[in-house]
N, C-alpha and C. Protein backbone atom coordinates (compact mmCIF):
# COMPACT_ATOMS: atom_id res chain seq x y z
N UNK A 1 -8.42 19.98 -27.41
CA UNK A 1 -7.00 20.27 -27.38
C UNK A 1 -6.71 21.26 -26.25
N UNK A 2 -5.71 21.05 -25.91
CA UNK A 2 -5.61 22.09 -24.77
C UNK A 2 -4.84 23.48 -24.83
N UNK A 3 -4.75 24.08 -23.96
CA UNK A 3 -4.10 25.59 -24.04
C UNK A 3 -2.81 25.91 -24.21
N UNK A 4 -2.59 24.91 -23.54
CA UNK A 4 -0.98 24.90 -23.41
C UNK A 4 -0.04 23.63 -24.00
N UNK A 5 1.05 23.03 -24.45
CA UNK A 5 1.49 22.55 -24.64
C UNK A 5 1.94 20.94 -23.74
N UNK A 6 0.94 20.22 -23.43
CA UNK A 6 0.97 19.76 -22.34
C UNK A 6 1.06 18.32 -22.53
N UNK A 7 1.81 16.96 -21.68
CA UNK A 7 1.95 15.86 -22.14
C UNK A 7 0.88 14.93 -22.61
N UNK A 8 0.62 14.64 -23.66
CA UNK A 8 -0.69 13.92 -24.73
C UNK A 8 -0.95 12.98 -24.19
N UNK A 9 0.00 12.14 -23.19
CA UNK A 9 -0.35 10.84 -22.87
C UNK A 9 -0.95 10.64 -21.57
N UNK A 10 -1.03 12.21 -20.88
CA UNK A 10 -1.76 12.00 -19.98
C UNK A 10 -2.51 12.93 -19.43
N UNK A 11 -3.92 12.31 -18.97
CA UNK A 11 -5.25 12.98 -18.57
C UNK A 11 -5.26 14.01 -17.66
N UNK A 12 -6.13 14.87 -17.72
CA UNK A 12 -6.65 15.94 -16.48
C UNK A 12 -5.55 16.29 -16.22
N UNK A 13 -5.46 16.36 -14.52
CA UNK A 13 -4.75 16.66 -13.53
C UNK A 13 -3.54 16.38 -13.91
N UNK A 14 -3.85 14.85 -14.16
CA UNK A 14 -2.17 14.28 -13.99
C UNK A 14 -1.17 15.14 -15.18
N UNK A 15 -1.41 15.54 -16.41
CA UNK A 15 -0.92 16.08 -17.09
C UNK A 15 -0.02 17.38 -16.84
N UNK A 16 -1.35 18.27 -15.64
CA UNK A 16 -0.63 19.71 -15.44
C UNK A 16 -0.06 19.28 -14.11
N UNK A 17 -0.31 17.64 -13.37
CA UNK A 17 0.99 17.91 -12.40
C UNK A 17 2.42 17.48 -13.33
N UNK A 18 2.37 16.54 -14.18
CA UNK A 18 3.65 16.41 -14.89
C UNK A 18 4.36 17.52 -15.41
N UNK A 19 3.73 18.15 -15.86
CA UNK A 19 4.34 19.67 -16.50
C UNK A 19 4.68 20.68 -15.74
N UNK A 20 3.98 20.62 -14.63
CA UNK A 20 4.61 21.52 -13.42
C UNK A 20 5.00 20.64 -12.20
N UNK A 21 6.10 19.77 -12.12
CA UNK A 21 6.00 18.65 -11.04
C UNK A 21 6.50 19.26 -9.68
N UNK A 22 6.69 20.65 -9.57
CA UNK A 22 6.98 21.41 -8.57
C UNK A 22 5.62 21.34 -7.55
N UNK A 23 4.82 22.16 -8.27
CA UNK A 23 3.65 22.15 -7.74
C UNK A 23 2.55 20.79 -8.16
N UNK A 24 2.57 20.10 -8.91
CA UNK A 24 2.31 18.92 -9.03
C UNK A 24 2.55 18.01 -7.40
N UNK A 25 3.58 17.73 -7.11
CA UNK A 25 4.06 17.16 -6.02
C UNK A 25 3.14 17.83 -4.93
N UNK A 26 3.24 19.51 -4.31
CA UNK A 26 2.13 19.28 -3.58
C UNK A 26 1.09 19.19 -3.69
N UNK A 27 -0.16 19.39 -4.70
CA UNK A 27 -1.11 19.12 -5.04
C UNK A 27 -1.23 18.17 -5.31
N UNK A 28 -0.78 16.75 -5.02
CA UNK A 28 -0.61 15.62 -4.32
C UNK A 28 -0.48 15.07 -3.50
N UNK A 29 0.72 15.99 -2.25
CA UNK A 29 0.26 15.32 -1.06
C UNK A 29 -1.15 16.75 -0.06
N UNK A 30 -1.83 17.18 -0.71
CA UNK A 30 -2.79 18.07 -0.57
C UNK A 30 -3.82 17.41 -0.57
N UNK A 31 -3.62 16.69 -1.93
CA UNK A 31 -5.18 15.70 -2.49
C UNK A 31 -5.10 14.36 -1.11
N UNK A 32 -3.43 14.16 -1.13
CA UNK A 32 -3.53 12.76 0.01
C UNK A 32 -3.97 13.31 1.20
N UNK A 33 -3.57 14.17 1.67
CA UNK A 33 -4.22 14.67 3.21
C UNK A 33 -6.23 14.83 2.92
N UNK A 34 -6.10 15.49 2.45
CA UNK A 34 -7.57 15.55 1.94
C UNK A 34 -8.93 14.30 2.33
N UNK A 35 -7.91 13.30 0.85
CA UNK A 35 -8.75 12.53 0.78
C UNK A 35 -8.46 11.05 1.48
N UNK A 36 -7.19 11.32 1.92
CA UNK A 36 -6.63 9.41 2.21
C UNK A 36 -6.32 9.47 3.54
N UNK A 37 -5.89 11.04 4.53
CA UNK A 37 -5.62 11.21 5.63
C UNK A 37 -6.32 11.44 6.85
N UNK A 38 -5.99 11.28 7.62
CA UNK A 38 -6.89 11.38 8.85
C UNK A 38 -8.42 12.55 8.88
N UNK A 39 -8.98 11.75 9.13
CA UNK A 39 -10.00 12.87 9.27
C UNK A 39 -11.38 11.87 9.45
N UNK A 40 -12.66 12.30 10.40
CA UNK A 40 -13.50 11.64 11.23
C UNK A 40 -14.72 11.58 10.00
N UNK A 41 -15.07 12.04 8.57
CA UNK A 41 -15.19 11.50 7.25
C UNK A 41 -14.38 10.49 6.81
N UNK A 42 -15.34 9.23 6.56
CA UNK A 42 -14.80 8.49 5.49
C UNK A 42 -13.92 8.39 4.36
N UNK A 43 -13.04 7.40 3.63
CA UNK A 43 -12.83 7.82 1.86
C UNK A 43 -13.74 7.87 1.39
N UNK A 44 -14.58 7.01 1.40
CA UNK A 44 -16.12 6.94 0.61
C UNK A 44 -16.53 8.56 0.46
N UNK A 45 -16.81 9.21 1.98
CA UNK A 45 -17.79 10.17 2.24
C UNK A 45 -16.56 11.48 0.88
N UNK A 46 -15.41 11.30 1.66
CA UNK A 46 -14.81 12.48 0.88
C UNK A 46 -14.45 12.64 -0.59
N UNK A 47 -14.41 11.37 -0.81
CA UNK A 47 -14.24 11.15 -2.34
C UNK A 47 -15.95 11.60 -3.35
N UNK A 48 -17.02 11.11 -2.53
CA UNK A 48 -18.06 11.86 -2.88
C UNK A 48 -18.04 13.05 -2.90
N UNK A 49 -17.90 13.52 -1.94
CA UNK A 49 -17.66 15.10 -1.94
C UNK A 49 -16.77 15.92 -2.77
N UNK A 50 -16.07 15.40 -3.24
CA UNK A 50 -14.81 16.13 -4.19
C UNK A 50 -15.64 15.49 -5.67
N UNK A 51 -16.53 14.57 -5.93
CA UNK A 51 -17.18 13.77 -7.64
C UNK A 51 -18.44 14.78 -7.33
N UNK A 52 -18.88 15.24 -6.01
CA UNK A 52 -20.11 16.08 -6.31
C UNK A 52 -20.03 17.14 -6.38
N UNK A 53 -18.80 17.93 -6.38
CA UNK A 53 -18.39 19.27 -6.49
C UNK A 53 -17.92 19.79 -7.50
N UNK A 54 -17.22 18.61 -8.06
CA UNK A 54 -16.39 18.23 -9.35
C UNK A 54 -17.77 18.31 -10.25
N UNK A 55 -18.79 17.63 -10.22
CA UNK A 55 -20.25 17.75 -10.95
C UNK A 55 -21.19 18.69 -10.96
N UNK A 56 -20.70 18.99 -10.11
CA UNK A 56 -22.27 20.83 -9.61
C UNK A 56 -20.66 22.01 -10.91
N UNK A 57 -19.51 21.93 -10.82
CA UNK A 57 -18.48 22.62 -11.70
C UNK A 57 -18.15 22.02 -12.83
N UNK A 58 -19.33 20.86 -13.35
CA UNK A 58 -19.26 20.65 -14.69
C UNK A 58 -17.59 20.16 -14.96
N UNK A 59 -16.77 19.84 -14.11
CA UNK A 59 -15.47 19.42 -14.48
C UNK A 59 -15.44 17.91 -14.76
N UNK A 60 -15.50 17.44 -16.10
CA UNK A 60 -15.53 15.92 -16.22
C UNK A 60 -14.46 14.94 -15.79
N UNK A 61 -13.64 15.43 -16.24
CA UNK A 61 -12.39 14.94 -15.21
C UNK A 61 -12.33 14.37 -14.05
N UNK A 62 -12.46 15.64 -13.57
CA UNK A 62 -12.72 15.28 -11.30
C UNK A 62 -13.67 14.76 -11.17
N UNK A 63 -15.05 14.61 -12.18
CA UNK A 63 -15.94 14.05 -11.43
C UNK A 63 -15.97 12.51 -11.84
N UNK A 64 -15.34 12.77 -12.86
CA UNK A 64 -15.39 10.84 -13.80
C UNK A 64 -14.05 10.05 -12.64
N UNK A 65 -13.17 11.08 -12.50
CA UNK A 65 -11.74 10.15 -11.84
C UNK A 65 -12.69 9.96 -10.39
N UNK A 66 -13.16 11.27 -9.79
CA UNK A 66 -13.15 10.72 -7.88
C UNK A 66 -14.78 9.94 -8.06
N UNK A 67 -15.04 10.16 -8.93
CA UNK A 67 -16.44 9.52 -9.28
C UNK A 67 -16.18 7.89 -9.13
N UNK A 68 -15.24 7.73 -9.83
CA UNK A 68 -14.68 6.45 -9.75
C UNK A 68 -14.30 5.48 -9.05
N UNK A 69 -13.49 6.57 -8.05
CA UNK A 69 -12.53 6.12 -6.65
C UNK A 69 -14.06 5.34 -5.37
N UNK A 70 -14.96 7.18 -5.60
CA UNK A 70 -16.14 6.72 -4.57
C UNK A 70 -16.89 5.51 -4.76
N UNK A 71 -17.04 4.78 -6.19
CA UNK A 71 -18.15 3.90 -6.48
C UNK A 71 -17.04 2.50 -6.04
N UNK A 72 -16.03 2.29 -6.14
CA UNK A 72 -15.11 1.14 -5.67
C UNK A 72 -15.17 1.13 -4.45
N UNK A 73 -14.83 2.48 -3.90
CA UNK A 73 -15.25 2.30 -2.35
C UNK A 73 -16.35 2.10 -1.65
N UNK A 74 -17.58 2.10 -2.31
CA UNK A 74 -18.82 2.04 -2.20
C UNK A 74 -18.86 0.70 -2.43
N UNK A 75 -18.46 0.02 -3.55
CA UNK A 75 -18.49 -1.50 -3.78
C UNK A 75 -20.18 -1.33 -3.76
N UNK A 76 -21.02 -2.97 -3.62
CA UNK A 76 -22.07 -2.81 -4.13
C UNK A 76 -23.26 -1.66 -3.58
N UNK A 77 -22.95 -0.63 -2.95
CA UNK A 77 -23.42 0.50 -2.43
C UNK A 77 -23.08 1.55 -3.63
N UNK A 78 -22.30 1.72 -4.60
CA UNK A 78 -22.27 2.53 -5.95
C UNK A 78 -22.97 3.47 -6.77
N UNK A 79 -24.36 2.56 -6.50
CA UNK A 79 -25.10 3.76 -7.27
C UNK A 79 -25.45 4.72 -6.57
N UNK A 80 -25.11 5.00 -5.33
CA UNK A 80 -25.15 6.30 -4.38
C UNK A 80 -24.70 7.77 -5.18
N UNK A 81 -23.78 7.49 -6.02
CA UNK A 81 -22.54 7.78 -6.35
C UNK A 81 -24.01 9.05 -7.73
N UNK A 82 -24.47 8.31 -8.38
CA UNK A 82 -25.02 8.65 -9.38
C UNK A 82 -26.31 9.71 -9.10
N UNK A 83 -27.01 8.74 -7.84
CA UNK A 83 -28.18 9.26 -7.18
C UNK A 83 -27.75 10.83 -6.91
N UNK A 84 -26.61 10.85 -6.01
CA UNK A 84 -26.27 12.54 -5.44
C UNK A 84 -26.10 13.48 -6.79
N UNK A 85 -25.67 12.84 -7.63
CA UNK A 85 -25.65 13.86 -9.30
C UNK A 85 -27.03 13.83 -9.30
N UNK A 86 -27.75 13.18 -9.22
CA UNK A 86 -29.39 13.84 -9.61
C UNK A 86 -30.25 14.13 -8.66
N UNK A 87 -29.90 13.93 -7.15
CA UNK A 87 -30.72 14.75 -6.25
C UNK A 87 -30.30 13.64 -4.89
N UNK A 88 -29.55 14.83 -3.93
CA UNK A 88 -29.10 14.84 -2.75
C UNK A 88 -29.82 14.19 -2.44
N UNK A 89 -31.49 14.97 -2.08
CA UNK A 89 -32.30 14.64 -0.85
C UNK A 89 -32.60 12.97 -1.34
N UNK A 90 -32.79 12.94 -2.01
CA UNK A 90 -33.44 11.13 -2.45
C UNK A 90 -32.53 10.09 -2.34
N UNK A 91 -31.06 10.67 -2.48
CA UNK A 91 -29.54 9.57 -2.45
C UNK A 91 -30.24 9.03 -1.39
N UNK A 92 -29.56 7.41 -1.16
CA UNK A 92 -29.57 6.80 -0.20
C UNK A 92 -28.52 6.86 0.61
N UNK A 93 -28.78 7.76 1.88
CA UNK A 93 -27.49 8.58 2.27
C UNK A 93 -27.84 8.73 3.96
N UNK A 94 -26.86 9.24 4.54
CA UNK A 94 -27.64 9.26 6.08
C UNK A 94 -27.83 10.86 5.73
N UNK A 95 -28.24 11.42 6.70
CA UNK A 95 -29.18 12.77 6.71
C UNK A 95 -27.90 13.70 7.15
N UNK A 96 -26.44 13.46 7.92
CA UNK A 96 -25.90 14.13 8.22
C UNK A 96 -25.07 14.41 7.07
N UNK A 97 -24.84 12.91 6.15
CA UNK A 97 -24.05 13.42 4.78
C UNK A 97 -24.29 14.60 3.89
N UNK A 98 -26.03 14.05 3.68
CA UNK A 98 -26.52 15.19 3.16
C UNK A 98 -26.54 16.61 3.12
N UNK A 99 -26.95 16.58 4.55
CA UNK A 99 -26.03 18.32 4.79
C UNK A 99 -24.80 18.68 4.82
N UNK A 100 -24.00 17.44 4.92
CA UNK A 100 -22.70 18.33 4.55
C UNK A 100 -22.35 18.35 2.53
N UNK A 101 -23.02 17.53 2.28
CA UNK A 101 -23.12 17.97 0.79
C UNK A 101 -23.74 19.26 0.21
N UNK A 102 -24.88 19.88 1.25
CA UNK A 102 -25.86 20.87 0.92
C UNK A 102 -24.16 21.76 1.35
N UNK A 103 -23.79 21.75 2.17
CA UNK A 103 -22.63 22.72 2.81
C UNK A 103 -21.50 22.84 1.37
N UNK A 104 -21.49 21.58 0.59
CA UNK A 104 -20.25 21.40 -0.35
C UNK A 104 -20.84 22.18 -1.16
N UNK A 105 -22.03 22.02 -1.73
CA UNK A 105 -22.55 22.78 -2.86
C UNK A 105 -23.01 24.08 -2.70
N UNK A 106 -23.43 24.93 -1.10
CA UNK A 106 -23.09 25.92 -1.27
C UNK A 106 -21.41 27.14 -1.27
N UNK A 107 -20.54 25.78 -1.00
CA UNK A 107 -19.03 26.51 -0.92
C UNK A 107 -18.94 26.14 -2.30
N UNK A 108 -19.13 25.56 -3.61
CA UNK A 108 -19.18 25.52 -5.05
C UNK A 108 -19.61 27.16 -5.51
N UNK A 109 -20.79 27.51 -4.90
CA UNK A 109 -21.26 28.51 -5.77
C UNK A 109 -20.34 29.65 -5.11
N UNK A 110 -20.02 29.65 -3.89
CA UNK A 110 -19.20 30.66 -3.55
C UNK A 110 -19.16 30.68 -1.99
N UNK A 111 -17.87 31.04 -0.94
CA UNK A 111 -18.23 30.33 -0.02
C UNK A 111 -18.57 31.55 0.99
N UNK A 112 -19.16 32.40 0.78
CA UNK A 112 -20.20 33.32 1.28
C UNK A 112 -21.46 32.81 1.55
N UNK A 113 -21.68 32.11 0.13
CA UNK A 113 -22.89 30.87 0.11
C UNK A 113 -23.55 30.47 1.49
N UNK A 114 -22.21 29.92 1.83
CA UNK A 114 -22.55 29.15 3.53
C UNK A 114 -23.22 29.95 4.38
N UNK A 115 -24.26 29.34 5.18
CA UNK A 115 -25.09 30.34 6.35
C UNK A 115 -24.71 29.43 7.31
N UNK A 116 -25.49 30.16 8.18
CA UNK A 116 -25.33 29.34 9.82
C UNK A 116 -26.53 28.58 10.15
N UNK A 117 -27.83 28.31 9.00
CA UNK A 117 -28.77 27.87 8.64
C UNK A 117 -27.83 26.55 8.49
N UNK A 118 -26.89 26.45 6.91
CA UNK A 118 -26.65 25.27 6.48
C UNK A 118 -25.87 24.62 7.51
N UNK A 119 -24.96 24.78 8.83
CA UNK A 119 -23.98 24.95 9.35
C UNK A 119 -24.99 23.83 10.56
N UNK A 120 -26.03 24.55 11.20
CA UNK A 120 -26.80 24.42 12.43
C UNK A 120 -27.37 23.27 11.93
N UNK A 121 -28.10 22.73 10.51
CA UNK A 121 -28.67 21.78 9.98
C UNK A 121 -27.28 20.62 10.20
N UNK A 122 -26.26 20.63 9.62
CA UNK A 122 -25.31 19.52 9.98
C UNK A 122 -25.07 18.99 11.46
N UNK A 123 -24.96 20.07 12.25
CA UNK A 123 -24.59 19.92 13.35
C UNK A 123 -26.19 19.47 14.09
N UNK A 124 -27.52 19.75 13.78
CA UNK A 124 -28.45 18.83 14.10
C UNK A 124 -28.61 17.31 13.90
N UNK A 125 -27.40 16.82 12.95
CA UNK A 125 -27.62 15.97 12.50
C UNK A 125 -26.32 14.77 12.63
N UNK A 126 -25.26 15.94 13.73
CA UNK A 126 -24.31 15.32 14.67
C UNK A 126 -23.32 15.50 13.94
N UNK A 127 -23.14 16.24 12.58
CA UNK A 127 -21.98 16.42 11.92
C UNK A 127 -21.15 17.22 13.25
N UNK A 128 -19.99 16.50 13.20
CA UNK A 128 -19.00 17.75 13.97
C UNK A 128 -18.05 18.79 13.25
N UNK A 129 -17.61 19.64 14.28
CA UNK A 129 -17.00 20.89 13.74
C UNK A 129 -15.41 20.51 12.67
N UNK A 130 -15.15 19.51 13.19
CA UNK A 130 -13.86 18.94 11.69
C UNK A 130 -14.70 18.16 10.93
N UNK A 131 -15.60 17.78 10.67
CA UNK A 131 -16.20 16.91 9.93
C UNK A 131 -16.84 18.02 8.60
N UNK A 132 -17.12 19.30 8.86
CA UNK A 132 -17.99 20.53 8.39
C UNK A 132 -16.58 21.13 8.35
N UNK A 133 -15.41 21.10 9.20
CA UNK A 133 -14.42 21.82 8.26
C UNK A 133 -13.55 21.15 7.04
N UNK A 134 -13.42 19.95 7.06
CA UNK A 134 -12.80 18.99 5.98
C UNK A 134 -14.21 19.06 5.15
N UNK A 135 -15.15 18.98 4.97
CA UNK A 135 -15.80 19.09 4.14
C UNK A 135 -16.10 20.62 3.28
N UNK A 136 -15.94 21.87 3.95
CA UNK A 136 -15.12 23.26 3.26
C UNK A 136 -14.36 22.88 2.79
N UNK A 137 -13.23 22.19 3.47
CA UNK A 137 -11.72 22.76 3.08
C UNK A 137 -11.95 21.31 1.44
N UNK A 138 -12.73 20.66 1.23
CA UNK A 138 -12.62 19.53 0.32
C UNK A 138 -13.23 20.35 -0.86
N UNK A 139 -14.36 20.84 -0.26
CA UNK A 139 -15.05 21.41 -1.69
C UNK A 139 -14.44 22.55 -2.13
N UNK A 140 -13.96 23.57 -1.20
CA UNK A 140 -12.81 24.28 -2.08
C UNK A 140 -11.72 24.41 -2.57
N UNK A 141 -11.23 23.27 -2.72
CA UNK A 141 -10.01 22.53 -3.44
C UNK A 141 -10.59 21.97 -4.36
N UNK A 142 -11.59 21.40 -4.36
CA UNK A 142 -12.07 21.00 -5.72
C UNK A 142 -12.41 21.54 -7.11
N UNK A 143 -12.80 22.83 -6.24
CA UNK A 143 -13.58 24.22 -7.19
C UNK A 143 -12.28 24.99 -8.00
N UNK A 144 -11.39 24.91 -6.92
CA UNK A 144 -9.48 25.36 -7.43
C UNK A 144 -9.10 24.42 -8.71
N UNK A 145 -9.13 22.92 -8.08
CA UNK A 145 -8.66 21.65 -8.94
C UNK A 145 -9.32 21.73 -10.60
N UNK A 146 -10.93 21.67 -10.23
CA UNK A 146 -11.72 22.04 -11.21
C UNK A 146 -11.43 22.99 -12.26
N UNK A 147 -11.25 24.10 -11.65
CA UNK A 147 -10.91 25.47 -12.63
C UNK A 147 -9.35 25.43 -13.12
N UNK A 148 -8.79 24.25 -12.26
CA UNK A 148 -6.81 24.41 -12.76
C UNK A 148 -7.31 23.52 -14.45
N UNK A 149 -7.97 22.26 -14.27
CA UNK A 149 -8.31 21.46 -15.43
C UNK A 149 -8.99 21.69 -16.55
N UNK A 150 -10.52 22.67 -16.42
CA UNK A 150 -10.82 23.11 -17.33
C UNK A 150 -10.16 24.02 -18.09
N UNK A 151 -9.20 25.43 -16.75
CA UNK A 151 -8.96 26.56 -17.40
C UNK A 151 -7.74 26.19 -18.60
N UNK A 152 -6.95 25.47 -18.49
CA UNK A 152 -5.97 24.66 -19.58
C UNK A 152 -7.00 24.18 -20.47
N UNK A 153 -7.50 23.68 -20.28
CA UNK A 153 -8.23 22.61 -21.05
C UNK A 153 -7.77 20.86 -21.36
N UNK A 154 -7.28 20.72 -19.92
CA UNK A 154 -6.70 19.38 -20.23
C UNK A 154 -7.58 18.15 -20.82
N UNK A 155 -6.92 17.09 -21.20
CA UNK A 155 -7.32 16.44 -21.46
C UNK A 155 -8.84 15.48 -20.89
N UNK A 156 -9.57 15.22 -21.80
CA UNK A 156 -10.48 14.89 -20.68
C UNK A 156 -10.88 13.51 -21.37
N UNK A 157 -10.47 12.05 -20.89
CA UNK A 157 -11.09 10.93 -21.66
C UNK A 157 -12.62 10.79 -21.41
N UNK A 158 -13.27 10.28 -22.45
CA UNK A 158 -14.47 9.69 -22.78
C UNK A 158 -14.73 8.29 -22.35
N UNK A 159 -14.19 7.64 -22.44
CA UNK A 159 -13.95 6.66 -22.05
C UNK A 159 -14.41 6.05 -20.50
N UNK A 160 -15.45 5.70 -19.65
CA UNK A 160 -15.62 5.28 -18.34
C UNK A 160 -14.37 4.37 -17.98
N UNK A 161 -14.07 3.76 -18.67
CA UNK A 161 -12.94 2.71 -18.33
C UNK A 161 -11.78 3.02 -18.03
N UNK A 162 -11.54 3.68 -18.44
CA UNK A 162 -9.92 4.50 -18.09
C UNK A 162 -10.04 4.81 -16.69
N UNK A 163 -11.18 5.09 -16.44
CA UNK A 163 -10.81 6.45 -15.00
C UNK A 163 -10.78 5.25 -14.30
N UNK A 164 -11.88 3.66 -14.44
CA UNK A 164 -11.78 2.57 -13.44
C UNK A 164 -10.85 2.40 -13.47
N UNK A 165 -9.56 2.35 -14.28
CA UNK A 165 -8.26 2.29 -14.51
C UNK A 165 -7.81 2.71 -13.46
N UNK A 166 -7.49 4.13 -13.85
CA UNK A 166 -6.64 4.88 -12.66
C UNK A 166 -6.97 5.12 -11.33
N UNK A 167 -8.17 4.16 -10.68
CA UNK A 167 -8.59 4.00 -9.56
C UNK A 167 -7.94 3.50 -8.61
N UNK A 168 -7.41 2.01 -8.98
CA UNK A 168 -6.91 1.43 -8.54
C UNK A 168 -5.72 1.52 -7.73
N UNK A 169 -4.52 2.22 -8.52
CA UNK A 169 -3.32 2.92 -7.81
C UNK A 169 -3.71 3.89 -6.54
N UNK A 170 -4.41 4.17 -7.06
CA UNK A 170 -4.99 5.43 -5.81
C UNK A 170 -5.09 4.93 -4.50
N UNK A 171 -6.20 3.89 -4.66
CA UNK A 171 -6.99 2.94 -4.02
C UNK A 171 -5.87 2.40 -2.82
N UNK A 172 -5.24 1.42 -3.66
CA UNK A 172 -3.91 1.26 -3.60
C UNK A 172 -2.90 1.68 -2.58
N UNK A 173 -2.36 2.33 -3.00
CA UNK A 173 -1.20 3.29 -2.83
C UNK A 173 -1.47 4.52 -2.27
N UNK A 174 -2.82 5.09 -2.17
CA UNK A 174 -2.99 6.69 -1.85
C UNK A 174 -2.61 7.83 -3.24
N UNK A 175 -2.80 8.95 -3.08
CA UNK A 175 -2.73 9.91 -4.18
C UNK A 175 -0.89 10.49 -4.25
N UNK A 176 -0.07 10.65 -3.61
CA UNK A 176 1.34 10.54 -3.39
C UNK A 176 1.81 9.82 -3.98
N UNK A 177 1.57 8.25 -3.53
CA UNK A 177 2.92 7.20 -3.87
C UNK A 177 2.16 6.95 -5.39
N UNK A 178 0.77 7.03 -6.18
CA UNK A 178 0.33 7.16 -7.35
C UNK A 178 1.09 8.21 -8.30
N UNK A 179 0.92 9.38 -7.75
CA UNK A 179 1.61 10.33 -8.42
C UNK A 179 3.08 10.11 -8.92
N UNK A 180 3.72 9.87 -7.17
CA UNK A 180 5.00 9.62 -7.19
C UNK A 180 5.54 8.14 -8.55
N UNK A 181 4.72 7.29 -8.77
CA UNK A 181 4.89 6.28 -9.62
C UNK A 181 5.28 6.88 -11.25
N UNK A 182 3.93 7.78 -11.31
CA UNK A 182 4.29 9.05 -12.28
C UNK A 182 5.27 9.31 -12.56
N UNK A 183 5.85 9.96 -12.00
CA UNK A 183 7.23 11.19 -11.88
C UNK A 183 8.25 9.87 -12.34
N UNK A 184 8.13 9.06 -11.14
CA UNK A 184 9.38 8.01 -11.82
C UNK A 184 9.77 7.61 -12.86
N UNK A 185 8.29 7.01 -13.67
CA UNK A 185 8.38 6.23 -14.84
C UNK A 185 9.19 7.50 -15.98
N UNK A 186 8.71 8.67 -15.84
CA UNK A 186 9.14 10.16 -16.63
C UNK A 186 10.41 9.86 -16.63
N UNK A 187 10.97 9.59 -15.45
CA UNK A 187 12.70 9.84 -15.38
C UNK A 187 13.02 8.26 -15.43
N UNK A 188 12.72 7.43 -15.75
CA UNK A 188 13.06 6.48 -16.08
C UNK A 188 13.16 6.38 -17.92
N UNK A 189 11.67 6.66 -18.33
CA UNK A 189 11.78 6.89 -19.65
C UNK A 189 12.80 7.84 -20.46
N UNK A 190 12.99 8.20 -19.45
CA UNK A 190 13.77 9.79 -20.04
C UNK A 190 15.26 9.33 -20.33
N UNK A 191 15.79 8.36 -19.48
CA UNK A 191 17.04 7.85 -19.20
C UNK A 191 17.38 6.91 -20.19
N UNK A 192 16.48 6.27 -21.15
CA UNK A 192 16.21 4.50 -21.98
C UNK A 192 16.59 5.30 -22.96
């Protein structure tokens, strides 16, 4: 149950953006720049990065929803998705991902974390300097996102199927015009 008084019919995130659709709205087009907008990372790569950050912070939510998004985008490449939850180095992954995942999971624990060790290892490995900054700026939005969902205690389904559910729109549409579908149906229902 959660902390606050919050809409029953819907999960995680989406719940505390409905209830606060002020800030809901940009922490939507935040998540779309992030994850759907320009940047020399993949969706695949970044959507991993936000399900493995979401997983090193124990947030089931973020990691079951972008967990989700990454394995569709992965298509029969998927179980990548599972491998990085149980060990980076062995994923079947290129070597530059990897370090920028070693980079995600030390901005998880705190982003002091980061050395110029983990930094020099990416960039041996041809990561470039926006490629190592969208990958900061991803994992510490996640660690924010993470702590907005647990610290409520939103809703969190059990269910694997649901989140393949709400993949799709995303997929789709991007994280905006998904959201935005949201908000509508509210003020549509609201009006009947």
């Amino acid at each position: 149950m959660s902390h606050i008084n919050l809409p029953s019919d819907l999960p995680g995130i989406v719940s505390l953006m409905k209830y606060r659709p002020d800030t809901g709205k940009l922490m939507s087009e935040f998540t779309e720049i992030l994850l759907q907008g320009e940047s020399p990372l993949l969706k695949w790569e970044r959507e991993l990065i936000a399900t493995y950050v979401s997983h090193r912070n124990e947030c089931n939510f973020c990691k079951s929803s972008h967990g989700a998004i990454a394995k569709q985008l992965l298509k029969e490449q998927s179980n990548v998705v599972d491998a990085v939850y149980q060990d980076v180095e062995s994923a079947d992954l290129s070597e530059k991902m990897k370090a920028l995942l070693k980079i995600a999971a030390k901005v998880q624990l705190g982003g002091k974390q980061v050395t110029a060790a983990e930094i020099q290892q990416a960039k041996e490995q041809q990561a470039s300097d926006r490629e190592i900054h969208d990958t900061v700026l991803i994992a510490a939005a996640f660690c924010m996102f993470n702590r907005y969902v647990d610290g409520l205690a939103a809703t969190t389904p059990e269910d694997p199927s649901l989140y393949q559910q709400m993949t799709a729109p995303v997929i789709e549409k991007g994280y905006t015009s998904a959201s935005q579908e949201l908000f509508d149906s509210e003020t549509s229902d609201k009006s009947n």
